[in-house]
Protein backbone atom coordinates (compact mmCIF):
# COMPACT_ATOMS: atom_id res chain seq x y z
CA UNK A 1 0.00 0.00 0.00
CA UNK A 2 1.87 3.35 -1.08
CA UNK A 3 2.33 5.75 1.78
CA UNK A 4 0.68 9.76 1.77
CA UNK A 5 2.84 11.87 0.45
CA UNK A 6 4.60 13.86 3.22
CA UNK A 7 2.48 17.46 3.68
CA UNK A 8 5.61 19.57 2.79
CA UNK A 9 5.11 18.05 -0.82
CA UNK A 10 1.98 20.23 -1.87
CA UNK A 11 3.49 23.40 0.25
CA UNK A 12 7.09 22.71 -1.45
CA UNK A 13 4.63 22.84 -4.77
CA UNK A 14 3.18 26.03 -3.90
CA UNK A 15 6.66 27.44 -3.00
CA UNK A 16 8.16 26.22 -6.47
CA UNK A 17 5.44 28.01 -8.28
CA UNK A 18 5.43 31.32 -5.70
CA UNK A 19 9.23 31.98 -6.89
CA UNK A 20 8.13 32.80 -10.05
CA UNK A 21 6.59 35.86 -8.67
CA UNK A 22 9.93 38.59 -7.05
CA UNK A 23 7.38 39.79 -4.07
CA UNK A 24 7.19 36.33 -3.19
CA UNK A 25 9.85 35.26 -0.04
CA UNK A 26 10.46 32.29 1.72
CA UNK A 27 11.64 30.86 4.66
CA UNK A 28 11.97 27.57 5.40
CA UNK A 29 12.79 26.76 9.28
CA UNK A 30 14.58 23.22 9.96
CA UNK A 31 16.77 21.40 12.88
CA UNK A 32 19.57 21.11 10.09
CA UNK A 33 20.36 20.41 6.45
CA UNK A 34 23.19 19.48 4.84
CA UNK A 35 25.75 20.78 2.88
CA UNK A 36 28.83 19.74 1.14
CA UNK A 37 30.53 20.58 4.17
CA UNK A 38 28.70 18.79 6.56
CA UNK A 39 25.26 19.98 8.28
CA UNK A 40 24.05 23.61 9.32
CA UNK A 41 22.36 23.20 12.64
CA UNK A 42 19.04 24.93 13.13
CA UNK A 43 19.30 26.04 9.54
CA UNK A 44 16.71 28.86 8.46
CA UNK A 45 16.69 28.99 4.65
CA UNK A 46 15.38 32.19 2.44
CA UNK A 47 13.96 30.85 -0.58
CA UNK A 48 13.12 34.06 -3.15
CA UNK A 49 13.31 33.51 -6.85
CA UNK A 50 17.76 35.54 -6.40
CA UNK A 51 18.88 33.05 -3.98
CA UNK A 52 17.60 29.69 -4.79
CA UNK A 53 18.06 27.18 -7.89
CA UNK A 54 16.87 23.61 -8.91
CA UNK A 55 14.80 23.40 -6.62
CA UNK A 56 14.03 19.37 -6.48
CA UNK A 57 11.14 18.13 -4.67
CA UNK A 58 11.55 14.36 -3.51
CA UNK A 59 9.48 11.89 -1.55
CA UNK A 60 11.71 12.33 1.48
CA UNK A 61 13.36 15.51 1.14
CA UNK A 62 14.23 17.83 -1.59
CA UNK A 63 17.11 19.59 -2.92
CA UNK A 64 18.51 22.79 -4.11
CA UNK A 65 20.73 24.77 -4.64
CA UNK A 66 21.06 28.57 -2.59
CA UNK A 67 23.31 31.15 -1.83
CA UNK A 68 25.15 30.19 2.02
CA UNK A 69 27.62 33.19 2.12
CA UNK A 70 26.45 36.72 1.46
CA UNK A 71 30.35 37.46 0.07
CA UNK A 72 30.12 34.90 -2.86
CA UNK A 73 27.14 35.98 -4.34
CA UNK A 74 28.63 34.03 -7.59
CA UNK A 75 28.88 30.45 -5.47
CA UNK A 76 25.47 28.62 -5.31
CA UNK A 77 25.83 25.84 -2.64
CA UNK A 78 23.97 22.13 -3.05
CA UNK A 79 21.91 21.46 -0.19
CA UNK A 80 19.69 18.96 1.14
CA UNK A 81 16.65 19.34 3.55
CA UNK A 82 15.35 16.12 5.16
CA UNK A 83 11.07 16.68 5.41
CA UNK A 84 11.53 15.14 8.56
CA UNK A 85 14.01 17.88 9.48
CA UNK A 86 11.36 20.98 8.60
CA UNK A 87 9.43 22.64 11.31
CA UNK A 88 8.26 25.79 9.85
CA UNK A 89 7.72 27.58 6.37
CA UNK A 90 6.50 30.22 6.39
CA UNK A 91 5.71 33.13 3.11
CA UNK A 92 6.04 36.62 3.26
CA UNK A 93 5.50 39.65 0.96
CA UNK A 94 9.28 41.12 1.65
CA UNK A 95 12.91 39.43 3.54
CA UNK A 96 10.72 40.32 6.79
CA UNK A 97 8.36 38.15 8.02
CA UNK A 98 5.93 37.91 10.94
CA UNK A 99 6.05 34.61 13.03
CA UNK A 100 2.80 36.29 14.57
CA UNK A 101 0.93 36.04 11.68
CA UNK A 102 -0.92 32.83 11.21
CA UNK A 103 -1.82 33.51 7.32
CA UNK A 104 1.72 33.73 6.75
CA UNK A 105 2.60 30.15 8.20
CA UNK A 106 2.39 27.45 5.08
CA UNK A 107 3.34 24.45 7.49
CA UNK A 108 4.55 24.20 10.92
CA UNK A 109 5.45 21.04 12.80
CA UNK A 110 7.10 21.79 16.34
CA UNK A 111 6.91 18.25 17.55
CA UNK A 112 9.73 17.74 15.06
CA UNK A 113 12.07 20.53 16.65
CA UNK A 114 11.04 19.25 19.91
CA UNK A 115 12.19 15.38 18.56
CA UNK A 116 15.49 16.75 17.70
CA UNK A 117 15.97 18.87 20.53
CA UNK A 118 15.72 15.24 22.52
CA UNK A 119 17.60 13.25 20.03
CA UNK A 120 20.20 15.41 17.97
CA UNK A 121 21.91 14.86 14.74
CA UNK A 122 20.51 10.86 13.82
CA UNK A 123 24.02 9.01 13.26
């Protein structure tokens, strides 16, 4: 019997297609992801259509590819987000965005930054 697709699927969908649009910002809040240096612990991500690329949406996690250090605008880095890993994403109209604001929140899972804060990095 296939499994339900994991919620951040259709919301990952929405944020593909929002990028298309420049007022569009994203911000995808995780307990890590990992890069091809390793992990980035509690990892916040801005997704806007200037500082993410291929964005690849998987079963278990997706992929992309964004910009890590403000002083290499030129360098995009891989990265990879576990679904698992993702408690909050949230859309805003600017880089700003209001945590208050429950229309702004596309997903939110604490129990899974809870799980980590309890477990840590899996080996």
């Amino acid at each position: 019997m296939p499994r339900e697709p994991h919620a951040l699927v259709a919301v990952l969908h929405q944020v593909q297609t929002g990028l298309s649009d420049p007022q569009h910002h994203y911000l995808v809040c995780t307990n890590y992801f990992q890069t091809e240096s390793g992990p980035v612990l509690l990892g916040t991500l801005h997704l806007h259509q200037s500082t993410v690329w291929q964005l690849e949406i998987g079963t278990k996690d997706f992929n992309c590819e964004v910009l890590l250090d403000a002083g290499a605008l030129g360098h995009h880095s891989p990265i990879r987000v576990s679904y698992d890993q993702v408690w909050q994403v949230m859309k805003g109209a600017g880089p700003q965005f209001d945590a208050e604001n429950e229309e702004d929140i596309l997903y939110e899972n604490t129990s899974a930054l809870s799980a980590f804060a309890q477990q840590g990095l899996p080996e």
